[in-house]
C-alpha atoms as a PDB file:
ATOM      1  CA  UNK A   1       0.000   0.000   0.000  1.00  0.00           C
ATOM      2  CA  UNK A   2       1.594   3.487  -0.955  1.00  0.00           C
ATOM      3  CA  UNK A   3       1.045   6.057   1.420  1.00  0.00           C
ATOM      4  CA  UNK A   4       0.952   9.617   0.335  1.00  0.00           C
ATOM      5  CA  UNK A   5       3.871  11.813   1.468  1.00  0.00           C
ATOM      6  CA  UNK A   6       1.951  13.922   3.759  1.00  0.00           C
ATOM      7  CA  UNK A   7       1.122  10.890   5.959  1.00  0.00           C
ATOM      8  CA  UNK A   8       4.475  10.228   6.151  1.00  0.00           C
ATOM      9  CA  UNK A   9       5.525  13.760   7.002  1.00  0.00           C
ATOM     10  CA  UNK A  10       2.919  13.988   9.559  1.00  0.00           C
ATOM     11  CA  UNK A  11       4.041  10.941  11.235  1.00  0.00           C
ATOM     12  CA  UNK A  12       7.624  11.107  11.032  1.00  0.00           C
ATOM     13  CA  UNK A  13       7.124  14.575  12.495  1.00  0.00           C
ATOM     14  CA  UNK A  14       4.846  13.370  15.469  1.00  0.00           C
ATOM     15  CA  UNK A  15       7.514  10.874  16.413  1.00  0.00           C
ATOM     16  CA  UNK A  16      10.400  13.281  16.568  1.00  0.00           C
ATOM     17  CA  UNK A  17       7.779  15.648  18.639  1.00  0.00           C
ATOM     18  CA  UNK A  18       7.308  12.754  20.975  1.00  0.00           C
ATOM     19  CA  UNK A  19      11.127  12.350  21.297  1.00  0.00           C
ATOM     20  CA  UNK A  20      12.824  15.313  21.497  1.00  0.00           C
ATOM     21  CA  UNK A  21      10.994  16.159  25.331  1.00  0.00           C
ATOM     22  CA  UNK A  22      12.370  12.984  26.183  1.00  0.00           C
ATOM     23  CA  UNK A  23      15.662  13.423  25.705  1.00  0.00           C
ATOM     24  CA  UNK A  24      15.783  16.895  26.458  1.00  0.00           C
ATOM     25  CA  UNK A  25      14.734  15.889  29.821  1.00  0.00           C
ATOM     26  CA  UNK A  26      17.289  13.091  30.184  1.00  0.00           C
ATOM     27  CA  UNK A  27      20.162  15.472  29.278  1.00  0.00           C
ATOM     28  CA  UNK A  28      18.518  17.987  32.197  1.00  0.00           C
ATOM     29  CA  UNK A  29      18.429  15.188  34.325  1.00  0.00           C
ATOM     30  CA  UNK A  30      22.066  13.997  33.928  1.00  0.00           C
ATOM     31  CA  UNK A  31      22.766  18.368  34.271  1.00  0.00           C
ATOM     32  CA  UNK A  32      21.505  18.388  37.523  1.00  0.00           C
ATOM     33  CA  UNK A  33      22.779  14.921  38.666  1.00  0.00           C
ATOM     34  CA  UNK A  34      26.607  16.369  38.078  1.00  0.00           C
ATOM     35  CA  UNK A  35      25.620  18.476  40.430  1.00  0.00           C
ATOM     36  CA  UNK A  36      24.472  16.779  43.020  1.00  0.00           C
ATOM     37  CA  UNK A  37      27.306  13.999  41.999  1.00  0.00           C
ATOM     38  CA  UNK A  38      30.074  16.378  42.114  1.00  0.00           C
ATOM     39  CA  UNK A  39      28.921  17.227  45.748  1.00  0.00           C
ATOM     40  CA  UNK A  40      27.479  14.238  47.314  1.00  0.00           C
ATOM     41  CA  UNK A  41      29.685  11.301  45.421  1.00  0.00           C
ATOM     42  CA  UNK A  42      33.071  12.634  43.844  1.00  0.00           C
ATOM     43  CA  UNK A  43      35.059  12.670  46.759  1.00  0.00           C
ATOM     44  CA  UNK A  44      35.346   8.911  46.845  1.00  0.00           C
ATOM     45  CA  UNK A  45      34.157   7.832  42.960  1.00  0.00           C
ATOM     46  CA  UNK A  46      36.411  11.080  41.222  1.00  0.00           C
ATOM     47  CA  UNK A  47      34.597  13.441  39.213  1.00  0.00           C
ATOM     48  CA  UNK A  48      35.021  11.334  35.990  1.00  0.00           C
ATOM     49  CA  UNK A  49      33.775   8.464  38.052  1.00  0.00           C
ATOM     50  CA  UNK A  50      36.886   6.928  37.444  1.00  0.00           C
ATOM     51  CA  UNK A  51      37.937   6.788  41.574  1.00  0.00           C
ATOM     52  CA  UNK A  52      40.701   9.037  40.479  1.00  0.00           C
ATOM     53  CA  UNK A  53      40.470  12.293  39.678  1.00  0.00           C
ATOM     54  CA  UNK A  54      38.824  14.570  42.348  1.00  0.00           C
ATOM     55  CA  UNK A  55      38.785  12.028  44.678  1.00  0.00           C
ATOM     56  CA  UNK A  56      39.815  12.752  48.305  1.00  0.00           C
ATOM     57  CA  UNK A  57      43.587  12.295  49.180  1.00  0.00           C
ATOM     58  CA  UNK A  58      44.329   9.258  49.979  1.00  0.00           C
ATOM     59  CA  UNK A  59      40.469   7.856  50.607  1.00  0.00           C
ATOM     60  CA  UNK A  60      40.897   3.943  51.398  1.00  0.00           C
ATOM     61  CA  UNK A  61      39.383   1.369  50.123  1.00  0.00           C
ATOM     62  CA  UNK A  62      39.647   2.534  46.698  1.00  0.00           C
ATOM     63  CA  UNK A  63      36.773   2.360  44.885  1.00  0.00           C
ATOM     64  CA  UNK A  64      35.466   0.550  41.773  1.00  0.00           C
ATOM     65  CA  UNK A  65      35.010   2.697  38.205  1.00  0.00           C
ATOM     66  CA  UNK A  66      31.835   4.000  37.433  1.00  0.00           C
ATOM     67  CA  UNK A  67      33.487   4.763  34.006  1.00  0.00           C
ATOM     68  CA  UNK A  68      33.674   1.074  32.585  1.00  0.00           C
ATOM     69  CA  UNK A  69      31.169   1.306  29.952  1.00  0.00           C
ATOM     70  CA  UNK A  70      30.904  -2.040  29.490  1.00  0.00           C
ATOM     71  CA  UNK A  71      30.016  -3.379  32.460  1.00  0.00           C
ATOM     72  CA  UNK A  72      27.641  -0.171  33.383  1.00  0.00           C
ATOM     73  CA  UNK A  73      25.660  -1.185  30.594  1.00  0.00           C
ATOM     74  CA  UNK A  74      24.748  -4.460  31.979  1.00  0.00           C
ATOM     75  CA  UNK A  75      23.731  -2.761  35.113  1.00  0.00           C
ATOM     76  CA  UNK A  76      20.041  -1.907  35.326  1.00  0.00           C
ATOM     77  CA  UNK A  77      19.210   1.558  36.311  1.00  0.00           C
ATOM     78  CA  UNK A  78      16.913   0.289  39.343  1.00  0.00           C
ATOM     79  CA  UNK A  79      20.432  -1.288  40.956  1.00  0.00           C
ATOM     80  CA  UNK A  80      21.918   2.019  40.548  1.00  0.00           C
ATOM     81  CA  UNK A  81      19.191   3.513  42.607  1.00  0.00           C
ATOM     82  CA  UNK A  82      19.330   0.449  45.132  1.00  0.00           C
ATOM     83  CA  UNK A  83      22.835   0.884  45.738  1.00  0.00           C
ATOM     84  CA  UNK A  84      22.603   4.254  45.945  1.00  0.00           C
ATOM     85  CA  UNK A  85      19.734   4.243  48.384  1.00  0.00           C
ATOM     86  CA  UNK A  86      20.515   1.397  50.499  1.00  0.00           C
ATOM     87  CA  UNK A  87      24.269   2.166  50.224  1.00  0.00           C
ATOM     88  CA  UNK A  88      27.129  -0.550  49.938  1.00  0.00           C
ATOM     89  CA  UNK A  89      26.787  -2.810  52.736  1.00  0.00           C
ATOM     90  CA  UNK A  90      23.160  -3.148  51.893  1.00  0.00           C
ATOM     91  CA  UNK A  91      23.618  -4.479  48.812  1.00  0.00           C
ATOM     92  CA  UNK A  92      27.206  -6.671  49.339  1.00  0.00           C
ATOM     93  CA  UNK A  93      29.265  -4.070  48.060  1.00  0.00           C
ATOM     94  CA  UNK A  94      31.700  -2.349  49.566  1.00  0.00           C
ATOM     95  CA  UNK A  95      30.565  -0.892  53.478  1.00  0.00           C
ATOM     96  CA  UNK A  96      32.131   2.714  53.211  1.00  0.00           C
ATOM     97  CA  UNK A  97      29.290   3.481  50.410  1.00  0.00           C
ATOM     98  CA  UNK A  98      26.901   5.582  52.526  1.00  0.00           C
ATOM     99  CA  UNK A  99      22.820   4.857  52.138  1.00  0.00           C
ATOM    100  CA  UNK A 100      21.532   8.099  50.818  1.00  0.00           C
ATOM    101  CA  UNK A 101      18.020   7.366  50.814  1.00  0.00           C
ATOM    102  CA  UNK A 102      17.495   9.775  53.792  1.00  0.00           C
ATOM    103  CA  UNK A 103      19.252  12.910  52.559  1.00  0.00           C
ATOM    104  CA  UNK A 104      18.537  12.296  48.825  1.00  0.00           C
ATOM    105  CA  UNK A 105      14.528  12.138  47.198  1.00  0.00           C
ATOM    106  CA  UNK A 106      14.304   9.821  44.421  1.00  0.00           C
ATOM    107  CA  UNK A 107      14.301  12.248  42.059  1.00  0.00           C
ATOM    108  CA  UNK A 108      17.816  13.487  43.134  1.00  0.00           C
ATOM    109  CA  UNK A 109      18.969   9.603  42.774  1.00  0.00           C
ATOM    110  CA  UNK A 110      17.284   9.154  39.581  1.00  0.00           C
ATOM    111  CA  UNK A 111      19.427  12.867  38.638  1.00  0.00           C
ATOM    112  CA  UNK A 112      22.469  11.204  39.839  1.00  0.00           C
ATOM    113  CA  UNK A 113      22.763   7.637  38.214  1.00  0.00           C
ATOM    114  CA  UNK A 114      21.525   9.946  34.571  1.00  0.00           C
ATOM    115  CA  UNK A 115      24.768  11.772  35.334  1.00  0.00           C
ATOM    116  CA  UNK A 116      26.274   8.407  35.905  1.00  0.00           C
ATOM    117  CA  UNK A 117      25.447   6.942  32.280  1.00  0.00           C
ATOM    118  CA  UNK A 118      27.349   9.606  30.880  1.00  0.00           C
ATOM    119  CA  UNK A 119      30.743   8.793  32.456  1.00  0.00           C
END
């Protein structure tokens, strides 16, 4: 079945309408997340994420990379947020990761691991 070009204009164009709030919002999200990242988390995880850079002097146990793409991508945002929350010991990680669930909302967290996909 042919469609006429208009259809396909008008749909094309409703997608990319759809879209572009979405991501625009993701890329504010991951804005204020540096923020809060840069303040709350980069003394021990570095300000790349890296556990270098930024970090505090000499801060023992070093820290695992937030900046290893490939195993962040097979980490679901929702353990991100867990971790974060609950903190290290909670989840079998390391115990000097703090829980932040009472001094940051969920929106703050959600900020924060958006800022983290971009390492």
């Amino acid at each position: 079945m042919k469609y006429p070009i208009t259809i396909i204009t008008i749909t094309i164009t409703a997608i990319l309408l759809v879209m572009v709030p979405i991501v625009a919002k993701a890329q504010s999200d991951s804005r204020a997340g540096k923020e809060i990242f840069d303040q709350m988390c980069a003394g021990c995880h570095g300000t790349q994420g890296n556990g270098q850079e930024g970090t505090k002097s000499g801060f023992v146990p070093r820290v695992g990379t937030l900046a290893n793409k490939e195993y962040m991508a097979s980490v679901p945002d929702d353990y991100l947020v867990l971790v974060i929350k609950k903190g290290g010991a909670y989840m079998g990680k390391i115990a000097a990761m703090p829980a932040w669930e009472k001094r940051l909302s969920d929106d703050d967290v959600r900020r924060i691991v958006a800022h983290i996909r971009t390492f």
